[in-house]
C-alpha atoms as a PDB file:
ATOM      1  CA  UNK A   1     -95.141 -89.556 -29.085  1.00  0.00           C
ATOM      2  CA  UNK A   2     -96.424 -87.531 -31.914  1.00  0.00           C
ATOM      3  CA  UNK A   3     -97.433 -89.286 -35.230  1.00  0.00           C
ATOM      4  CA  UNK A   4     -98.689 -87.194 -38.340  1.00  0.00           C
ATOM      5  CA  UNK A   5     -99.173 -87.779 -42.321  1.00  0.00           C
ATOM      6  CA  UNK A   6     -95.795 -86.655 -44.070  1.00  0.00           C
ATOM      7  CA  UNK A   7     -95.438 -83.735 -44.885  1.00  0.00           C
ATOM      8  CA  UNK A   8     -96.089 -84.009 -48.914  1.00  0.00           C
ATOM      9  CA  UNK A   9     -99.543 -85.430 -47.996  1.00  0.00           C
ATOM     10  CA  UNK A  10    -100.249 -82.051 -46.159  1.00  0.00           C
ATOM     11  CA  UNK A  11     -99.072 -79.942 -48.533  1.00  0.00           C
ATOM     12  CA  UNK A  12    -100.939 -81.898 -51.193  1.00  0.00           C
ATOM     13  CA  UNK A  13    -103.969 -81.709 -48.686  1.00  0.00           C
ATOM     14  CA  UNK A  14    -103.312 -78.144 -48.841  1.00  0.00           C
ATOM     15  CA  UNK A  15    -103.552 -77.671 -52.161  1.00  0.00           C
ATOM     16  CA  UNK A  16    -107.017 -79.622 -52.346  1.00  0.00           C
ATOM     17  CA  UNK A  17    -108.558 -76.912 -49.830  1.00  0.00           C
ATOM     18  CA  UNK A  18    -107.144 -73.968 -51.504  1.00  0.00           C
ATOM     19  CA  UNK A  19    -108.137 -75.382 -55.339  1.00  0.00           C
ATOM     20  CA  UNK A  20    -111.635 -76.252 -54.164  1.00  0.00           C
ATOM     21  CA  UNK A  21    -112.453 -72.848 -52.271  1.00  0.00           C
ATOM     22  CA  UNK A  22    -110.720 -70.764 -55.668  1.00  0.00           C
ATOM     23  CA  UNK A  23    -113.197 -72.950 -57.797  1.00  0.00           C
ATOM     24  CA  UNK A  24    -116.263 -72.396 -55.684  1.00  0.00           C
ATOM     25  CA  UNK A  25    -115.633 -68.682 -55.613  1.00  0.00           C
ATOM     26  CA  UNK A  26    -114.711 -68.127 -58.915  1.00  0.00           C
ATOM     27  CA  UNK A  27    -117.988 -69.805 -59.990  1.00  0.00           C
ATOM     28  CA  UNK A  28    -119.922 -68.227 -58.007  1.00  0.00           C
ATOM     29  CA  UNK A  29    -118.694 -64.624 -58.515  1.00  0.00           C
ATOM     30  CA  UNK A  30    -118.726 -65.841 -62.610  1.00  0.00           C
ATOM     31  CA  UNK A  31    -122.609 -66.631 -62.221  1.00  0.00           C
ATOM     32  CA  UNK A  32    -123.570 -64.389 -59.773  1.00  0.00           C
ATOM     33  CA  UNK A  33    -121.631 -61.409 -60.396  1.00  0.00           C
ATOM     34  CA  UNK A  34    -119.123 -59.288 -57.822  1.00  0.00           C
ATOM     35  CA  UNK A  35    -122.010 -58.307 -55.675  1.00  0.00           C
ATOM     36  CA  UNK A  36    -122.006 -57.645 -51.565  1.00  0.00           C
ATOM     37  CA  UNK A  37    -124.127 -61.871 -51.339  1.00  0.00           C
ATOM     38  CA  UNK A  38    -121.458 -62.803 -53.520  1.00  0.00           C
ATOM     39  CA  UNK A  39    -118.884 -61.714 -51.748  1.00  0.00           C
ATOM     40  CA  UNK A  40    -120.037 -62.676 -47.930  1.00  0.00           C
ATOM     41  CA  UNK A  41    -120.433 -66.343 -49.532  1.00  0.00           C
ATOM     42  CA  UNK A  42    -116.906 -66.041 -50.999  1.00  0.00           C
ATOM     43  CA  UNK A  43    -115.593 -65.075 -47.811  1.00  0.00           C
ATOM     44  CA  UNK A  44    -117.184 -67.792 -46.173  1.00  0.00           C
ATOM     45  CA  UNK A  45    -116.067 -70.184 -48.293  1.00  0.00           C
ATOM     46  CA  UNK A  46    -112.556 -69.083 -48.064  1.00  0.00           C
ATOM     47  CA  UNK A  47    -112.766 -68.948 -43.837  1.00  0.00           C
ATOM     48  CA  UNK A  48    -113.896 -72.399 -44.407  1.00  0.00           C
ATOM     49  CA  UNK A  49    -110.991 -73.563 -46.440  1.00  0.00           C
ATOM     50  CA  UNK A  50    -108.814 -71.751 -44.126  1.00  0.00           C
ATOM     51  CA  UNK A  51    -110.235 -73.978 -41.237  1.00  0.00           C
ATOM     52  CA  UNK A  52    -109.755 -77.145 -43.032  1.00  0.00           C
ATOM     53  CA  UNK A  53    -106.471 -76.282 -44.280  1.00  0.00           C
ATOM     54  CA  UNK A  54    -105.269 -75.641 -40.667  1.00  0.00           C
ATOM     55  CA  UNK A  55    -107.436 -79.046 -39.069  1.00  0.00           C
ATOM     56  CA  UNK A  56    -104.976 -80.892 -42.135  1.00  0.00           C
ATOM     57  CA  UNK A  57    -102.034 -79.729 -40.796  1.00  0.00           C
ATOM     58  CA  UNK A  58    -102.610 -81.070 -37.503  1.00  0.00           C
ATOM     59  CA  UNK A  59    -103.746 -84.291 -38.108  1.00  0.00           C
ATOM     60  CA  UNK A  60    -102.232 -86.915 -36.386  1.00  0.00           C
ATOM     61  CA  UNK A  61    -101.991 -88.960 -33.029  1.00  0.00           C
ATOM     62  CA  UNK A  62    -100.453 -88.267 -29.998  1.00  0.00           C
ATOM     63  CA  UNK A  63    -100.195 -91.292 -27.483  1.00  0.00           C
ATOM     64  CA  UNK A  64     -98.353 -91.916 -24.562  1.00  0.00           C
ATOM     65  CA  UNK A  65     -98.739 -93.801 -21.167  1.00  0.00           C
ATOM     66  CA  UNK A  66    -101.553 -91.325 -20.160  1.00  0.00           C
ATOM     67  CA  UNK A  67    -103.872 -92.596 -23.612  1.00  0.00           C
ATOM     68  CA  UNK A  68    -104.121 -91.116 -26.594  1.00  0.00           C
ATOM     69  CA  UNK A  69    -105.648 -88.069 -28.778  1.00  0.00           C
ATOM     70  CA  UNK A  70    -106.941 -88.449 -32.249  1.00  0.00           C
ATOM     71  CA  UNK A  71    -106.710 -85.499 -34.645  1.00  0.00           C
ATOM     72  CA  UNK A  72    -108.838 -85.953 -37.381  1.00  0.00           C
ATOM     73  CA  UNK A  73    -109.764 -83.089 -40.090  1.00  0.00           C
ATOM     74  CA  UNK A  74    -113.118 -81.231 -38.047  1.00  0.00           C
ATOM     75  CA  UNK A  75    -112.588 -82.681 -34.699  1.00  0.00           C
ATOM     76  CA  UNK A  76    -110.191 -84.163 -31.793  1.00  0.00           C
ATOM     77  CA  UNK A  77    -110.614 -86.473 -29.180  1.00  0.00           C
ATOM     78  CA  UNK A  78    -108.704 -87.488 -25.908  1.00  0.00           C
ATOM     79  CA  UNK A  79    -109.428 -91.181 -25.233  1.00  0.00           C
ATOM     80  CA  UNK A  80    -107.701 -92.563 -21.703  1.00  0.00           C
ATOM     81  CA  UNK A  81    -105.805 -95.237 -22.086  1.00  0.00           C
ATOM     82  CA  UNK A  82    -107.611 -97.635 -19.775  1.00  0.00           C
ATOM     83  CA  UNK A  83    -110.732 -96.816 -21.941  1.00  0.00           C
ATOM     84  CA  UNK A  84    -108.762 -97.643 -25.003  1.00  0.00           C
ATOM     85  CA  UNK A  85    -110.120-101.474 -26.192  1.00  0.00           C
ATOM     86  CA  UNK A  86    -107.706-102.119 -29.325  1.00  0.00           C
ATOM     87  CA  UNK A  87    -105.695-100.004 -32.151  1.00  0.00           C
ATOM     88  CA  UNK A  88    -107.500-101.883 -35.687  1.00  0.00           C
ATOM     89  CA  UNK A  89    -105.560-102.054 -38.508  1.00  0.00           C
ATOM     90  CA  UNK A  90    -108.365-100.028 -40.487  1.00  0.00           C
ATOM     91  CA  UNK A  91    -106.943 -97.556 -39.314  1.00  0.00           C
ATOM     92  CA  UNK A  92    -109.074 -97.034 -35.857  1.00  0.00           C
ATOM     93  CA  UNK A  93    -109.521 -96.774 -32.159  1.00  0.00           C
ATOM     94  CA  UNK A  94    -112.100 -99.302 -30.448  1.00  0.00           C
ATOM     95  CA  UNK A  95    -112.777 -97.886 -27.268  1.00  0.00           C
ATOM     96  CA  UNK A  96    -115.640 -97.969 -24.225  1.00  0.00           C
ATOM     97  CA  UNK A  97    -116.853 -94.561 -22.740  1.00  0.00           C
ATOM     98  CA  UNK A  98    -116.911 -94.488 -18.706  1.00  0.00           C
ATOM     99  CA  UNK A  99    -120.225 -95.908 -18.704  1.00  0.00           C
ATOM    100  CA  UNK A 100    -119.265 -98.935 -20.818  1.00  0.00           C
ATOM    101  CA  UNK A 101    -120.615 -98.138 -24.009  1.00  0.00           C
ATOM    102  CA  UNK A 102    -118.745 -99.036 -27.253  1.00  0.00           C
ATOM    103  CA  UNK A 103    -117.478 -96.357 -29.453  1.00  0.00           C
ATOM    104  CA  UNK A 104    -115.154 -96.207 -32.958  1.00  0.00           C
ATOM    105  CA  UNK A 105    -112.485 -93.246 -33.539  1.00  0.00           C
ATOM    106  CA  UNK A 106    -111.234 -93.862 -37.009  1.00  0.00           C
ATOM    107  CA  UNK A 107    -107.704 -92.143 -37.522  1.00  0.00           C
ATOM    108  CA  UNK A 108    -108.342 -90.324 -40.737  1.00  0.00           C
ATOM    109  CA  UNK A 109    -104.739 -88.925 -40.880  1.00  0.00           C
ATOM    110  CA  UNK A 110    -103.219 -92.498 -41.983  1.00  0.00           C
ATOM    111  CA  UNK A 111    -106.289 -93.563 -44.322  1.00  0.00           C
ATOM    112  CA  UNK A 112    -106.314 -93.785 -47.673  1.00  0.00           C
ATOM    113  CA  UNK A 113    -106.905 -95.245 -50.699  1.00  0.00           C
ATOM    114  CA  UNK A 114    -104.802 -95.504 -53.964  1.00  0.00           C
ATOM    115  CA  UNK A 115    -101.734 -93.422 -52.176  1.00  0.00           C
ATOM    116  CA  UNK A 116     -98.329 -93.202 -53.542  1.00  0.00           C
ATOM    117  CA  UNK A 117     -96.118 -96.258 -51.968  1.00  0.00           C
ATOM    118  CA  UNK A 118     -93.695 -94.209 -49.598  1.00  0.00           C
ATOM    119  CA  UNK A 119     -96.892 -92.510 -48.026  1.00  0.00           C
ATOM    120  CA  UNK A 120     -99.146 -95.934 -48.194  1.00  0.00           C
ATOM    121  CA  UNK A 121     -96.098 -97.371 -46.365  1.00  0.00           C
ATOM    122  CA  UNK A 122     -95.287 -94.807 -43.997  1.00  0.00           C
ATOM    123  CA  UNK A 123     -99.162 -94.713 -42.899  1.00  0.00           C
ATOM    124  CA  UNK A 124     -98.878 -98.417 -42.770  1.00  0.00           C
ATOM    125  CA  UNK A 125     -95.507 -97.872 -40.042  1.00  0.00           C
ATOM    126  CA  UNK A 126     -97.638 -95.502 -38.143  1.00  0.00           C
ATOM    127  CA  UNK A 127    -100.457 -97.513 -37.719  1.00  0.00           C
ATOM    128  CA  UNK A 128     -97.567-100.268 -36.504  1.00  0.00           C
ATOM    129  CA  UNK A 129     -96.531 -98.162 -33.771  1.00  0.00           C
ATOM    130  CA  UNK A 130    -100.001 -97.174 -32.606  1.00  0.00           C
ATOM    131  CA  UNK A 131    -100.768-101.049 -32.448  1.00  0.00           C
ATOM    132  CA  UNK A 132     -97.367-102.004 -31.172  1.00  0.00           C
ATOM    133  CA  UNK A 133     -98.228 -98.819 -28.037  1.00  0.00           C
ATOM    134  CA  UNK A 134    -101.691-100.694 -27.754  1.00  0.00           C
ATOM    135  CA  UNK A 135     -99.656-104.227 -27.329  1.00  0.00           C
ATOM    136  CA  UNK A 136     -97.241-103.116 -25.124  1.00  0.00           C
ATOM    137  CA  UNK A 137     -98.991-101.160 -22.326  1.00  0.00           C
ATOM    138  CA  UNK A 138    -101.448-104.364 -21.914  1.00  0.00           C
ATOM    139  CA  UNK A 139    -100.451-107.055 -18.720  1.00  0.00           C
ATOM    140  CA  UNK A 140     -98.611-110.137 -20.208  1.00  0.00           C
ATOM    141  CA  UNK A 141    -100.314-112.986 -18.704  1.00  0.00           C
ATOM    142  CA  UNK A 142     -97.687-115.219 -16.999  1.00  0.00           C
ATOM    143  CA  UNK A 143     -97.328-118.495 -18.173  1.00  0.00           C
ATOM    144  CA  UNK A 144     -97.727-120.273 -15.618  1.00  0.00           C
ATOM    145  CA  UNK A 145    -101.220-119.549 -15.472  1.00  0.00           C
ATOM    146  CA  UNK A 146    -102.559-122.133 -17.740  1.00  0.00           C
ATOM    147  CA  UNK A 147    -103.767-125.513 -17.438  1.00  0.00           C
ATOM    148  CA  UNK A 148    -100.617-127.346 -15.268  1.00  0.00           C
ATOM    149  CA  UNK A 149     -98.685-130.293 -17.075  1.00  0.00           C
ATOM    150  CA  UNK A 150     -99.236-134.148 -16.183  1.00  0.00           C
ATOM    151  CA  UNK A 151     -95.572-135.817 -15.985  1.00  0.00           C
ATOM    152  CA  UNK A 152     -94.849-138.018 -18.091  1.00  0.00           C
ATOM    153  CA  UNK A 153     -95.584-141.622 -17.651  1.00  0.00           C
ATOM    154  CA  UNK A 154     -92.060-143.345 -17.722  1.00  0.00           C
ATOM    155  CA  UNK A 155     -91.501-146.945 -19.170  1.00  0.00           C
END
């Protein structure tokens, strides 16, 4: 399954990128002038927002019985899900590498702070299924492997 933001949190995402880069170049070519520096750093800056923008629009998670990737804005990872420890509610992925060492994926595409509702609660249903996925694919341990009952003493 394939979870990502909602769409107007992309496009607004989108927007950020592309305001940001026309602000940094137009301040730069308004202090520095139109000259060939000017214009490799503008072009720079614009690659870079290009990047980003792109890296937003994939955010997401993709999880299945196999384990799970994490898209966040400059990198992905692939985490196996018998590596996988828990899905927090932060949101995040506590997991162990092959040798046993502890690691912490956070899943930047459902975090956020003072969000609209509709996207705070659709982030919020995401992070649901990603826990419920964690829940699921776990052994149940059978109840009958607890401490057996005495019988009851009769009168």
């Amino acid at each position: 399954m394939d979870l990502k933001p909602l769409l107007i949190t992309r496009i607004a995402q989108t927007v950020l990128w592309l305001a940001l880069a026309g602000i940094l170049v137009g301040y730069l070519i308004s202090a520095q002038g139109a000259g060939p520096l000017t214009l490799g750093i503008s072009v720079v800056i614009v690659a870079v927002a290009g990047f980003l923008i792109v890296r937003t629009h994939r955010m997401g998670v993709r999880y299945g019985a196999e384990g799970l990737e994490v898209r966040g804005i400059l990198r992905s990872r692939w985490i196996p899900a018998e590596q996988v420890v828990r899905v927090t509610g932060f949101p995040a992925v506590r997991w162990t590498t092959a040798e046993g060492s502890s690691r912490w994926t956070p899943i930047s595409a459902f975090y956020g702070i003072g969000q609209l509702g509709s996207v705070e609660r659709y982030n919020q249903f995401c992070i649901l299924q990603l826990r419920t996925w964690d829940e699921e694919r776990r052994p149940k341990p059978s109840p009958a492997t607890g401490k057996p009952r005495r019988p009851r003493r009769r009168k």
